[in-house]
N, C-alpha and C. Protein backbone atom coordinates (compact mmCIF):
# COMPACT_ATOMS: atom_id res chain seq x y z
N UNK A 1 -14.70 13.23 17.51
CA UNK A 1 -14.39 12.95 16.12
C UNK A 1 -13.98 11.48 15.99
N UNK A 2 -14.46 10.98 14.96
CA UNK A 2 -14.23 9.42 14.93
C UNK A 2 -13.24 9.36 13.60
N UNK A 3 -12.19 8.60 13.89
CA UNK A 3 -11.47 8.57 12.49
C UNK A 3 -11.61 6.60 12.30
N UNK A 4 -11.72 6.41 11.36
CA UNK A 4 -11.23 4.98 10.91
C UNK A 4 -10.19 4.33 10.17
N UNK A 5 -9.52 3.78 10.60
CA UNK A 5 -8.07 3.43 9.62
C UNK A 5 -8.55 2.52 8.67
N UNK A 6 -8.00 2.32 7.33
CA UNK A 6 -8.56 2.07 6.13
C UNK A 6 -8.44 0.03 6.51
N UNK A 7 -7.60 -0.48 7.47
CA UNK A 7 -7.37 -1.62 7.97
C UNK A 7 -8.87 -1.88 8.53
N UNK A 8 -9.52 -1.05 9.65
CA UNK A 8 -10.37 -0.84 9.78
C UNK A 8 -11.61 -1.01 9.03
N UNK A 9 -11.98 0.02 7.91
CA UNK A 9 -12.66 0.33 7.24
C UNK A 9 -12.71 -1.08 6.57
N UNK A 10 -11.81 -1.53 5.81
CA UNK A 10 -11.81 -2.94 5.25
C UNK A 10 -12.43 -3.92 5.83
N UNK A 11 -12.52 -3.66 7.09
CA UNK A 11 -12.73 -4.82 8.10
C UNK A 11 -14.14 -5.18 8.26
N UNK A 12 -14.87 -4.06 8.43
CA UNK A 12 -16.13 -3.38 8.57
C UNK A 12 -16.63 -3.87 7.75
N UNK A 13 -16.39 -3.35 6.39
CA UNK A 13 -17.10 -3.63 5.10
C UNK A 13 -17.35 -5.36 4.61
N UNK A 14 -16.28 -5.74 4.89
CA UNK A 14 -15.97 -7.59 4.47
C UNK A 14 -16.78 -8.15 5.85
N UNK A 15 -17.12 -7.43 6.99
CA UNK A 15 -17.70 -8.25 8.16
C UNK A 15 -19.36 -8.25 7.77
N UNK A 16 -19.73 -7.54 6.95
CA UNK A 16 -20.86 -7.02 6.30
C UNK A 16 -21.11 -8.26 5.59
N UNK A 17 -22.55 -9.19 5.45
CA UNK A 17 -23.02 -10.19 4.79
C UNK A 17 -23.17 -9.80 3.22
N UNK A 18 -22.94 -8.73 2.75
CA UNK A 18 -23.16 -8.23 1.81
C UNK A 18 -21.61 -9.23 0.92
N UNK A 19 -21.61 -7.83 -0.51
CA UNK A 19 -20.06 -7.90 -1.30
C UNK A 19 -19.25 -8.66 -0.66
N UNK A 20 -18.60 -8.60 -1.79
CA UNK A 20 -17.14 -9.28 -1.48
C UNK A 20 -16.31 -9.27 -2.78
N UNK A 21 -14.99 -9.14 -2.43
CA UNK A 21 -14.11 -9.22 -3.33
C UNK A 21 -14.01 -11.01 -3.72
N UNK A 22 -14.02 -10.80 -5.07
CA UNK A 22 -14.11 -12.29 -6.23
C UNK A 22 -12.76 -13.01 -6.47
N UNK A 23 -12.67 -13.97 -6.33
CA UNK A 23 -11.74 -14.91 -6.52
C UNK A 23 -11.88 -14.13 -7.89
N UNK A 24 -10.43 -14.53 -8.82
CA UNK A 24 -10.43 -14.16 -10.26
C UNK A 24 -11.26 -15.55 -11.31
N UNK A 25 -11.52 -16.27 -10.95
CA UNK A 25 -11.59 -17.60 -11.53
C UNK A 25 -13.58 -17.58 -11.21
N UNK A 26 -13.91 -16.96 -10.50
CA UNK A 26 -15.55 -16.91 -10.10
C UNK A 26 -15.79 -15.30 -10.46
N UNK A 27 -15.28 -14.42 -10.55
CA UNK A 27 -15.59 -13.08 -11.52
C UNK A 27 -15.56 -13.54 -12.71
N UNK A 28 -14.74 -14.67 -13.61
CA UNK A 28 -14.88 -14.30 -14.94
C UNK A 28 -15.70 -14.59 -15.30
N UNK A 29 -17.16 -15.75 -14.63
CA UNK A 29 -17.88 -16.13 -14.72
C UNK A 29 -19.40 -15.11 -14.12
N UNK A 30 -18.97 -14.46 -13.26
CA UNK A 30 -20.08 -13.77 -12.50
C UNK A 30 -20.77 -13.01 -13.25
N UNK A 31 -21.90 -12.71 -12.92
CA UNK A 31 -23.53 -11.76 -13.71
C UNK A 31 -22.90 -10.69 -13.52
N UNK A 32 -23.49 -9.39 -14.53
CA UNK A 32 -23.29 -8.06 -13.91
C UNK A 32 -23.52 -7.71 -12.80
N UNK A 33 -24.85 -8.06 -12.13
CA UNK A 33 -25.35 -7.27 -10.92
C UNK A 33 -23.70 -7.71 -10.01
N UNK A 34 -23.48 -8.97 -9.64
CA UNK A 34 -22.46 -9.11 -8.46
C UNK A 34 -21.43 -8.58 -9.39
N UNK A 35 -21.15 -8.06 -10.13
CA UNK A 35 -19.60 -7.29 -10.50
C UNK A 35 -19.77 -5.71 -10.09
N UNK A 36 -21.47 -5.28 -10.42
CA UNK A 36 -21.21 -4.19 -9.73
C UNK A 36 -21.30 -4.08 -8.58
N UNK A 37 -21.91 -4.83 -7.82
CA UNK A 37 -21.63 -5.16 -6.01
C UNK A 37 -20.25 -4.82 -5.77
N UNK A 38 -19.59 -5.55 -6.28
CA UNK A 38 -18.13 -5.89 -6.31
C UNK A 38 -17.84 -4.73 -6.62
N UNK A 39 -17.66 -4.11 -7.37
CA UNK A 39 -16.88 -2.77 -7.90
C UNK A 39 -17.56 -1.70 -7.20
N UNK A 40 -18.92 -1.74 -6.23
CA UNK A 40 -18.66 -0.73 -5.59
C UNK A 40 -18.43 -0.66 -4.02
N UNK A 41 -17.90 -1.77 -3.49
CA UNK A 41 -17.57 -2.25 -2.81
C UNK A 41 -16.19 -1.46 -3.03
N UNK A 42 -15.26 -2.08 -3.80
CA UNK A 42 -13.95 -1.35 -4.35
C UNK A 42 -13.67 -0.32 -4.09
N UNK A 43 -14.71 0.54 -4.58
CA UNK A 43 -15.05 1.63 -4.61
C UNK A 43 -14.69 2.51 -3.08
N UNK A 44 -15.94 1.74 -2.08
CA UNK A 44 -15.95 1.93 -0.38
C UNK A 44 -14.43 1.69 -0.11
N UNK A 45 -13.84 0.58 -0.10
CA UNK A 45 -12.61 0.48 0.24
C UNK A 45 -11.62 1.45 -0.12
N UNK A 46 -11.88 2.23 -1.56
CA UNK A 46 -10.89 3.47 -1.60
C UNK A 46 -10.76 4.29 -0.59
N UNK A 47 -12.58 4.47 -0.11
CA UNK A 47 -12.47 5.57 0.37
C UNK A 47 -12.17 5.07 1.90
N UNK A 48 -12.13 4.39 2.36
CA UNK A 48 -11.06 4.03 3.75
C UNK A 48 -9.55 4.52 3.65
N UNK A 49 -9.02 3.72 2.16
CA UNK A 49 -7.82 4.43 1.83
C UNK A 49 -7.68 4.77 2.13
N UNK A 50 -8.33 6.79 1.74
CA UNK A 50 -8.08 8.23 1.42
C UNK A 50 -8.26 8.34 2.90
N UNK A 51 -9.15 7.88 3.55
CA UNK A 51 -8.99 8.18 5.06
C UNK A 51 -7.91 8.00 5.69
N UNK A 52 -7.44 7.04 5.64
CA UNK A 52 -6.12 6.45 6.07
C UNK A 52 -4.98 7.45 5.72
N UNK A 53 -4.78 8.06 4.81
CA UNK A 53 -4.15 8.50 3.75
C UNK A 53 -4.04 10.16 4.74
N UNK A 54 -5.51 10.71 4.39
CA UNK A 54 -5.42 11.87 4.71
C UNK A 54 -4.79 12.11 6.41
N UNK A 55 -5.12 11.22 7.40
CA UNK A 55 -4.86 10.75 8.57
C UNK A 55 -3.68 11.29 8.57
N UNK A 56 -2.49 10.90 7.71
CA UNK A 56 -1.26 10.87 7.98
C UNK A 56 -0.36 12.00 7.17
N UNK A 57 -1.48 12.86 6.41
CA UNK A 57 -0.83 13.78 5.76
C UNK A 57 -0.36 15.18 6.84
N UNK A 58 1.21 15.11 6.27
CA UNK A 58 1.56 16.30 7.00
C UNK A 58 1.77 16.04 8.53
N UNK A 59 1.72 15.14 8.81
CA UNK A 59 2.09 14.28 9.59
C UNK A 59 3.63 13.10 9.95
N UNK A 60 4.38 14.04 10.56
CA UNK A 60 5.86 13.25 10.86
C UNK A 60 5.87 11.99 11.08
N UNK A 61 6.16 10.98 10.47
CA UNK A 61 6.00 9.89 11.10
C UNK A 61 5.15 8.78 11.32
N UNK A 62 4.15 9.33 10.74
CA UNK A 62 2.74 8.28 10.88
C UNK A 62 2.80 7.24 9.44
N UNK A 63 2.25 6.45 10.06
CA UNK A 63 2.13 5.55 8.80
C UNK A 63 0.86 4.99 8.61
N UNK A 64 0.26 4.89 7.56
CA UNK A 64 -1.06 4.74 6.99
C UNK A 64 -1.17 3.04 7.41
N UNK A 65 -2.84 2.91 7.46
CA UNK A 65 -3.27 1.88 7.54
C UNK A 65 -3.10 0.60 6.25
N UNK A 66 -2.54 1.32 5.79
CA UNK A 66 -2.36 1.18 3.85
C UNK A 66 -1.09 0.71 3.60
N UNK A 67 -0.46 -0.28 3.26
CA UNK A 67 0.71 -0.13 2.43
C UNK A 67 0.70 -0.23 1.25
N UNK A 68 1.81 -0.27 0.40
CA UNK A 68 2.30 -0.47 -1.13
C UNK A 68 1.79 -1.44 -1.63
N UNK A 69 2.24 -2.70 -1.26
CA UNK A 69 1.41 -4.20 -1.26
C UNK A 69 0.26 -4.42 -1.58
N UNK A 70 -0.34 -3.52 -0.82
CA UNK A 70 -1.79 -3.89 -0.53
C UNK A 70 -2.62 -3.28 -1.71
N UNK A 71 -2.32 -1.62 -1.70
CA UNK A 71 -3.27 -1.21 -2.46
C UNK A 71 -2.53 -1.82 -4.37
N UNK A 72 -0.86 -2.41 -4.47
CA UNK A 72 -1.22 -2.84 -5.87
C UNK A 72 -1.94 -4.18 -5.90
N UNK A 73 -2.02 -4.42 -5.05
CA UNK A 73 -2.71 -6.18 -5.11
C UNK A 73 -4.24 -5.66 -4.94
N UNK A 74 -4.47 -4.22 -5.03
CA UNK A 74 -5.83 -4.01 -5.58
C UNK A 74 -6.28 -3.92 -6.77
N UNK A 75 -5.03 -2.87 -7.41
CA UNK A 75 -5.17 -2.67 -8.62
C UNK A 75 -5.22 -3.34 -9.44
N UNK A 76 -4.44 -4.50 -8.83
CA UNK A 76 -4.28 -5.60 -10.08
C UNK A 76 -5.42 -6.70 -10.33
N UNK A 77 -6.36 -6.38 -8.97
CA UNK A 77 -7.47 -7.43 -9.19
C UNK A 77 -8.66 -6.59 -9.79
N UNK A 78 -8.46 -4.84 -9.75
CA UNK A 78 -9.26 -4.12 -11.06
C UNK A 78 -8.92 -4.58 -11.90
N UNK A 79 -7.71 -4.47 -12.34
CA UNK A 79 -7.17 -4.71 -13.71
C UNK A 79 -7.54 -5.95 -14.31
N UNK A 80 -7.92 -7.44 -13.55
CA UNK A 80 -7.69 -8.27 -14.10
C UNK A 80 -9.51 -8.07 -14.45
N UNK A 81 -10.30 -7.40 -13.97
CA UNK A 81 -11.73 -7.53 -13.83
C UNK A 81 -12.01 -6.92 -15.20
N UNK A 82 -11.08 -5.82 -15.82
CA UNK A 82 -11.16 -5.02 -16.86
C UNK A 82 -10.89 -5.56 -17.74
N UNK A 83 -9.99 -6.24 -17.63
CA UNK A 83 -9.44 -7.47 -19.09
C UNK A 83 -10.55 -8.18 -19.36
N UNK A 84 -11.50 -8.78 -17.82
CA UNK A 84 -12.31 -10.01 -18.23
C UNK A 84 -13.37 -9.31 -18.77
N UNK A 85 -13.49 -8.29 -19.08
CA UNK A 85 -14.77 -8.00 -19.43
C UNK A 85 -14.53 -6.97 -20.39
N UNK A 86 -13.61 -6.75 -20.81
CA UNK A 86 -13.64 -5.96 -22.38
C UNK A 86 -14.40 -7.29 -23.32
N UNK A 87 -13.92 -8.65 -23.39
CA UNK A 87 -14.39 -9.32 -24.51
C UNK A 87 -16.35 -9.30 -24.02
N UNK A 88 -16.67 -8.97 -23.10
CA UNK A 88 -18.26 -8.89 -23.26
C UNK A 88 -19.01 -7.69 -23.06
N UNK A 89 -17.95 -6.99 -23.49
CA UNK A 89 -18.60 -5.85 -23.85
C UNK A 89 -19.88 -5.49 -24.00
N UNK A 90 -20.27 -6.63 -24.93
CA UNK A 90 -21.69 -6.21 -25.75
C UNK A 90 -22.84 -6.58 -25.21
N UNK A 91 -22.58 -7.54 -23.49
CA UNK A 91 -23.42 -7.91 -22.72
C UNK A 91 -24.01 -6.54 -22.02
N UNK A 92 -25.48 -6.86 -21.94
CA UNK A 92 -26.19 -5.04 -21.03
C UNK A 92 -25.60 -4.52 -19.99
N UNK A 93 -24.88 -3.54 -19.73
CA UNK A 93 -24.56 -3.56 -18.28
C UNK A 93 -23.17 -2.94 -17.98
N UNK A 94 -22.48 -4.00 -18.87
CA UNK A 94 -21.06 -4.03 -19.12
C UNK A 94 -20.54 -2.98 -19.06
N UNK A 95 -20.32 -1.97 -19.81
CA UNK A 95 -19.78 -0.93 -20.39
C UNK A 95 -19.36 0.09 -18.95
N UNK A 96 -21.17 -0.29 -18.45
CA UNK A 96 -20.86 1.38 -17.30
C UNK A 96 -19.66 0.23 -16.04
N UNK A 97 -19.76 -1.26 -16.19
CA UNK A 97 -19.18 -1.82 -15.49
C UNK A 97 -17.33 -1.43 -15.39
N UNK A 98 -17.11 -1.14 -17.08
CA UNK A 98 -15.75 -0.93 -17.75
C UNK A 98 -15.30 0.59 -16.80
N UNK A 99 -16.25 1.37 -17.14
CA UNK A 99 -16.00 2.73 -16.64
C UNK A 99 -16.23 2.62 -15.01
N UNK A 100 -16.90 1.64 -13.99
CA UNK A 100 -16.88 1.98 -12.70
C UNK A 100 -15.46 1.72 -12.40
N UNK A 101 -14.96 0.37 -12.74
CA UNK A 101 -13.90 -0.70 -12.60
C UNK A 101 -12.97 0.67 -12.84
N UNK A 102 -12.90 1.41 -14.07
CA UNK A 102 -11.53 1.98 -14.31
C UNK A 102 -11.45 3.26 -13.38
N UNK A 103 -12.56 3.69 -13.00
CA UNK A 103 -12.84 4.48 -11.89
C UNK A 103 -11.83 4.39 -10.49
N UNK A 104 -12.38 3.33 -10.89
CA UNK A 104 -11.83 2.86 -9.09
C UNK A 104 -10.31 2.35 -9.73
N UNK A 105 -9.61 1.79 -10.57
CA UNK A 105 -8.38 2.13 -10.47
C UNK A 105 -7.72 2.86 -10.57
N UNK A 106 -8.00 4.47 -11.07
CA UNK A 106 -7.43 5.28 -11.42
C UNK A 106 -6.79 6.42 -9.76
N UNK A 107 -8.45 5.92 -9.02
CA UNK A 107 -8.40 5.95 -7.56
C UNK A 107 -7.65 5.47 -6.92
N UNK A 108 -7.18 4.35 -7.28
CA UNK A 108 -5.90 3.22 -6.51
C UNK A 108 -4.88 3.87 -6.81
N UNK A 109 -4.15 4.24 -8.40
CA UNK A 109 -2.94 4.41 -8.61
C UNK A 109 -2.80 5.82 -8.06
N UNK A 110 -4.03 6.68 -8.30
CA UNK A 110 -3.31 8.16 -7.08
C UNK A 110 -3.25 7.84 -6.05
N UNK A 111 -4.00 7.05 -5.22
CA UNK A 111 -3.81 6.73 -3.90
C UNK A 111 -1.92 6.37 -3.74
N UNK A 112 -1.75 5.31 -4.43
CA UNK A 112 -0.62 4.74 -4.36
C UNK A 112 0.68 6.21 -4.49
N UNK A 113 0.66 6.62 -5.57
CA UNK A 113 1.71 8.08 -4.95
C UNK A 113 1.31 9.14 -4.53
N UNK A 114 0.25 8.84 -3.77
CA UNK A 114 -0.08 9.33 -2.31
C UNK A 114 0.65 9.12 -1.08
N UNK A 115 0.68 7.28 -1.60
CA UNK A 115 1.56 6.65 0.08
C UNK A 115 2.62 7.13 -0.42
N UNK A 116 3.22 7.24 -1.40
CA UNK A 116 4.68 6.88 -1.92
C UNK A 116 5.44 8.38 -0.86
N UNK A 117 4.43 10.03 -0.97
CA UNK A 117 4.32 10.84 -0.54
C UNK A 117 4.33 11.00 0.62
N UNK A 118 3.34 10.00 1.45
CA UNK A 118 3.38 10.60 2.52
C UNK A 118 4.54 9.23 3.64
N UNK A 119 4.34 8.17 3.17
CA UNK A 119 5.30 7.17 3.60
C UNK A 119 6.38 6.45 2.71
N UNK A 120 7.24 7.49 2.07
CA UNK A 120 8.22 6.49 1.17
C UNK A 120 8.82 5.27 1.91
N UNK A 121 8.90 4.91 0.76
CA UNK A 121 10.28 3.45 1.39
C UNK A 121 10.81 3.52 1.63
N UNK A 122 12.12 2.44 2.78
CA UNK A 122 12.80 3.05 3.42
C UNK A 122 14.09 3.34 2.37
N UNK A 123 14.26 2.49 1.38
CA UNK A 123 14.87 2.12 -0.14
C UNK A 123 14.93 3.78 -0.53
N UNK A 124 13.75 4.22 -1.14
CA UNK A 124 13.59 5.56 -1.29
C UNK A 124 14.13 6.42 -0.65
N UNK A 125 13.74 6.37 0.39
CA UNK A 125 14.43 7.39 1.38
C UNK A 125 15.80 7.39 1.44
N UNK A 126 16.49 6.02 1.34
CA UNK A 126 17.78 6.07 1.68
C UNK A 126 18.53 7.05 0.07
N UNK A 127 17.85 6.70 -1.01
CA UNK A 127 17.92 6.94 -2.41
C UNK A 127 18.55 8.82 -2.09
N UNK A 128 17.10 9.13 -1.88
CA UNK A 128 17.35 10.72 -2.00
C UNK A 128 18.18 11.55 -1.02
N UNK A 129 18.69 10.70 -0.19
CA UNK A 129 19.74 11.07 1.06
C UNK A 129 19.69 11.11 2.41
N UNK A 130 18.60 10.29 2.51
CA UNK A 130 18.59 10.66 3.96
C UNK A 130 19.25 9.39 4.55
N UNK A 131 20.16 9.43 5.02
CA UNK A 131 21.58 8.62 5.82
C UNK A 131 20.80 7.90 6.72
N UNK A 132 19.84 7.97 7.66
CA UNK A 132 19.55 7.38 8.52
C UNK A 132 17.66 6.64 8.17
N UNK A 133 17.48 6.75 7.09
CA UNK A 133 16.68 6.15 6.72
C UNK A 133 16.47 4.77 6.39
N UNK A 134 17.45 4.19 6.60
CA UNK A 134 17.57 2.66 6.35
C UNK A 134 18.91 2.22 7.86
N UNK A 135 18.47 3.20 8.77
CA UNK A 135 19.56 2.58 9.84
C UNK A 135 20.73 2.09 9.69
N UNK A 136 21.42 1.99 10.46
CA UNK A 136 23.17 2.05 10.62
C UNK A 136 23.68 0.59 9.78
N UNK A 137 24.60 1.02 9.16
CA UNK A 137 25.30 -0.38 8.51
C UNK A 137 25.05 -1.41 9.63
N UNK A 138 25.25 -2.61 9.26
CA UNK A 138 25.59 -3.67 10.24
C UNK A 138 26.92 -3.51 10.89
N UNK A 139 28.16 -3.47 9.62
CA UNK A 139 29.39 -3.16 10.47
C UNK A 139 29.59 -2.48 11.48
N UNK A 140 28.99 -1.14 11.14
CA UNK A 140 28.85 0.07 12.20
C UNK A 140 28.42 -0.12 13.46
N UNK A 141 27.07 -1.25 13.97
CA UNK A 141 26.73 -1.67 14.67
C UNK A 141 27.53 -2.40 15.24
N UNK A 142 28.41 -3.39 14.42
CA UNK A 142 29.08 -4.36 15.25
C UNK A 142 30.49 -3.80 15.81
N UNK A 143 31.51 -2.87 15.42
CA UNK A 143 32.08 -2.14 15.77
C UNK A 143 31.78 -1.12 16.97
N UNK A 144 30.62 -0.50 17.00
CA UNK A 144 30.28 0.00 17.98
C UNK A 144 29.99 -0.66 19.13
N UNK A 145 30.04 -1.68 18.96
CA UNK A 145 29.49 -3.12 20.27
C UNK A 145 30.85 -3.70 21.11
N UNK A 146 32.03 -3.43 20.25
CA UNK A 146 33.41 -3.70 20.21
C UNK A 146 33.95 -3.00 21.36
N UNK A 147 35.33 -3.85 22.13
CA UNK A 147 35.22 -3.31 23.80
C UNK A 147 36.22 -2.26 23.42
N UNK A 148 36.94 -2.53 21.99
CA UNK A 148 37.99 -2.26 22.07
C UNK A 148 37.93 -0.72 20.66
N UNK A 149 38.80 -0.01 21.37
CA UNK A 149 38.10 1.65 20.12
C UNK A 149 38.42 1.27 18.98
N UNK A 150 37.27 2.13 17.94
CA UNK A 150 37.49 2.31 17.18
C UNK A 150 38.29 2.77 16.54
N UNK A 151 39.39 1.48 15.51
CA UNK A 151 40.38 2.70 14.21
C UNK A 151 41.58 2.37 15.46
N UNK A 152 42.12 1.90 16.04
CA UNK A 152 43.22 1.93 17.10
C UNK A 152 43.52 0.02 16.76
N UNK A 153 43.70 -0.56 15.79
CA UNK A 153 44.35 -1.69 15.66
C UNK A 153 45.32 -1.37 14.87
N UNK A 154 46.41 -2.37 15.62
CA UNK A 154 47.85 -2.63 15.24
C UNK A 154 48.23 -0.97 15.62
N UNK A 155 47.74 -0.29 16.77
CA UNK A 155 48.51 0.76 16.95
C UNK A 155 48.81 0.28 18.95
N UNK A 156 50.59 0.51 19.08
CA UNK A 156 50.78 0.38 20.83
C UNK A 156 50.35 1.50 21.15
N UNK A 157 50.11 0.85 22.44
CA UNK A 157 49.65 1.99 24.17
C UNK A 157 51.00 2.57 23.76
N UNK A 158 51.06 3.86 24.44
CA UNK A 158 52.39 4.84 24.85
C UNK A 158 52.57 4.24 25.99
N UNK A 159 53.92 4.06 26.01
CA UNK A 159 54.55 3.78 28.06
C UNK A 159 54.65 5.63 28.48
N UNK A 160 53.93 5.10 29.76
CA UNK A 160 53.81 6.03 30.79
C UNK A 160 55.25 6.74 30.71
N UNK A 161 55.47 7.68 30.98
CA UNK A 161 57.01 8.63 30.86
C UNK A 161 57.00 8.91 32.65
């Protein structure tokens, strides 16, 4: 069985002479054909995601090829592709371009509380209670490092009787 991590999968796809993800400043300018290159390209990269994703479902401990970061700094370069191209709407092409683009973000944002699911933050985690989800205070650490016990200052030794 071959699995691919979505780090992976990304890797693969961009090593490919083909697509590529668009600077924002050279999409607003680009033809349909390379936007739909581009958007289904997007598209492929979800589905590394979901690989990544499913990989780690139900799974203690694992952490996806995927972080938080990553997949909104996807969404947001759908998003910005959707803005640029509502005003040309009326160019041929466009429209099914509107609906691939929103496709594939709608794909991103479940993905995203997907991770949230299967790898919360450690922020999160600490949120809903779990004490050791964000590791030991610092104090705690540095006290525990201490030659001398804990909670026993400004108290004397007993003399021996």
């Amino acid at each position: 069985m071959l699995i691919l991590t979505a780090g992976f999968w990304v890797q693969a796809v961009m090593a490919q002479s083909g697509p590529e993800i668009l600077d924002e400043s050279v999409a607003a300018g680009a033809d349909v054909e390379t936007l739909k290159a581009e958007s289904q390209l997007l598209g492929t990269i979800s589905q590394g995601v979901a690989l990544s994703l499913a990989q780690c479902e139900g799974m203690e401990g694992c952490e996806p090829a995927v972080n938080k970061a990553e997949l909104e700094e996807l969404v947001a370069t759908v998003e910005q592709r959707i803005n640029g191209l509502v005003p040309r709407q009326s160019e041929a092409g466009v429209e099914d371009l509107l609906v691939a683009y929103a496709s594939v973000r709608d794909t991103y944002t479940q993905q995203l509380g997907r991770l949230g699911e299967i790898a919360p933050e450690p922020e999160a985690a600490a949120e809903e209670g779990d004490a050791f989800a964000a590791g030991p205070a610092a104090e705690d650490v540095d006290e525990s490092l201490s030659d001398e016990p804990a909670g026993d200052e400004g108290v004397e030794p007993e003399a021996p009787q």
